[in-house]
Protein backbone atom coordinates (compact mmCIF):
# COMPACT_ATOMS: atom_id res chain seq x y z
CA UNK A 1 213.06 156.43 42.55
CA UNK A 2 212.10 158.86 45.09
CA UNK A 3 208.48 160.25 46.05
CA UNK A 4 208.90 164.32 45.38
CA UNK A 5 205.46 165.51 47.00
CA UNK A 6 202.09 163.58 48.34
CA UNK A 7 198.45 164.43 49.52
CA UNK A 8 197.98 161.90 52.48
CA UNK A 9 195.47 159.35 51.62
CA UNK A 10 195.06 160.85 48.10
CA UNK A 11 197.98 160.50 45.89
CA UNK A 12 201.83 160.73 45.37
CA UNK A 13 204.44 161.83 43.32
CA UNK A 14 207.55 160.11 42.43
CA UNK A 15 210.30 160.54 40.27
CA UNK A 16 212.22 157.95 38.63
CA UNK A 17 215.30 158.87 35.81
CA UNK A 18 213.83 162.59 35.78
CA UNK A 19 209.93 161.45 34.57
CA UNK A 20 207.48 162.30 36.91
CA UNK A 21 204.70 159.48 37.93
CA UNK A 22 201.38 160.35 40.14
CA UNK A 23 200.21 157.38 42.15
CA UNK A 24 196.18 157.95 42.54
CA UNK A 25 194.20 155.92 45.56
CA UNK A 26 191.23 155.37 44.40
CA UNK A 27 188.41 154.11 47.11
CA UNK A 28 185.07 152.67 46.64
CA UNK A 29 183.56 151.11 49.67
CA UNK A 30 185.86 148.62 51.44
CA UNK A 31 187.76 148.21 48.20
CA UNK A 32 190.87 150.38 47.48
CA UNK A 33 193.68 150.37 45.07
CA UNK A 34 196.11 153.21 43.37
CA UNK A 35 196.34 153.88 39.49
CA UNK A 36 199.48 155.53 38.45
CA UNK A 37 200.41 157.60 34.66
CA UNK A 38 203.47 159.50 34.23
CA UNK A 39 202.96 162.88 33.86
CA UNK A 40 203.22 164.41 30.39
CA UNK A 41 206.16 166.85 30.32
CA UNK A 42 203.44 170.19 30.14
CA UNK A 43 201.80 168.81 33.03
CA UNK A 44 205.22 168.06 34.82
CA UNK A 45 206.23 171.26 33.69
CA UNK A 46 203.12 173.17 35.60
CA UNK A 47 203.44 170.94 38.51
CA UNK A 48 207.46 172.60 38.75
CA UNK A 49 205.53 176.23 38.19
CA UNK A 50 202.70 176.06 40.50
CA UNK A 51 202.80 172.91 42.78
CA UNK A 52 200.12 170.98 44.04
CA UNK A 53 197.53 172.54 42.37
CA UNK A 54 198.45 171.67 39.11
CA UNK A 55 197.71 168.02 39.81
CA UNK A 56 194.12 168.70 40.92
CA UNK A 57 191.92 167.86 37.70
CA UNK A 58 194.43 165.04 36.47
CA UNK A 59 194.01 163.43 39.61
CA UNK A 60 190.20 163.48 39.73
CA UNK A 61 190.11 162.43 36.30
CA UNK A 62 192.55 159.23 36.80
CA UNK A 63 189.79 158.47 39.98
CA UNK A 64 186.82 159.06 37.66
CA UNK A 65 188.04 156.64 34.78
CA UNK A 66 189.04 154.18 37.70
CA UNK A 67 186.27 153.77 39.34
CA UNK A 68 183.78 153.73 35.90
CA UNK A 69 187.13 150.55 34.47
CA UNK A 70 187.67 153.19 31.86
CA UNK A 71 191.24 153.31 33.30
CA UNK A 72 193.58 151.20 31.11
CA UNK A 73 196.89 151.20 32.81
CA UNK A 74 199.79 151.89 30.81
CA UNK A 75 202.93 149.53 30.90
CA UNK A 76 205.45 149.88 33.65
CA UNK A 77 208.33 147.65 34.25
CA UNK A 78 207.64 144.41 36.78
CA UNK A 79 209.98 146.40 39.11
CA UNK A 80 207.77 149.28 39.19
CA UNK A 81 205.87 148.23 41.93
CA UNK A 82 208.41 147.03 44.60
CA UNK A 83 210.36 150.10 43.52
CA UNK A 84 207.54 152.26 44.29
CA UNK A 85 206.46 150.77 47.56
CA UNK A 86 210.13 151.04 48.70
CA UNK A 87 210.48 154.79 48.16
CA UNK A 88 207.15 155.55 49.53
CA UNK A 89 207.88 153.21 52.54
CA UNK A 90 210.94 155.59 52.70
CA UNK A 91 208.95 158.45 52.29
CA UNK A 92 206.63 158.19 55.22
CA UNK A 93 209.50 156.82 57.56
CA UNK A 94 211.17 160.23 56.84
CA UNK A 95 208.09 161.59 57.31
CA UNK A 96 207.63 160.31 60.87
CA UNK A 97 210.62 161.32 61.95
């Protein structure tokens, strides 16, 4: 798993076996936590064609349904998370370099 592109303090991107995942931080007051949804291959598909702007509306939606618990998370496998932390640990230590 690797993160392929991020907004700081707004989402990432990370690829894992060629799917594409976007990690969403959502924020409402002093409570924060992300939502993530692999991309469908026409949205993956426009994100390869025309970047970061692609992800624009998906993210907002994913926030919107988050913060109104409309978001029903869909099933990822129990090493999703450390996986996930790992590459975007990796990410930012590149990053900082």
């Amino acid at each position: 798993m690797k993160v392929v592109a991020e907004e700081p303090r707004d989402w990432f991107l990370l690829e894992d076996e060629g799917m594409l995942y976007l990690d969403v931080l959502v924020e409402h007051g002093a409570i924060s936590f992300s939502v993530t949804a692999e991309l469908s291959h026409e949205l993956a598909h426009a994100f390869r064609r025309d970047g970061r702007a692609a992800l624009g509306q998906v993210v907002g939606k994913m926030r919107h349904k988050a913060l109104m618990r409309e978001w029903r998370a869909p099933p990822m496998p129990s090493s999703w998370s450390a996986r996930s932390i790992a590459a975007i640990q990796e990410w930012q230590k590149q990053r900082s370099t």
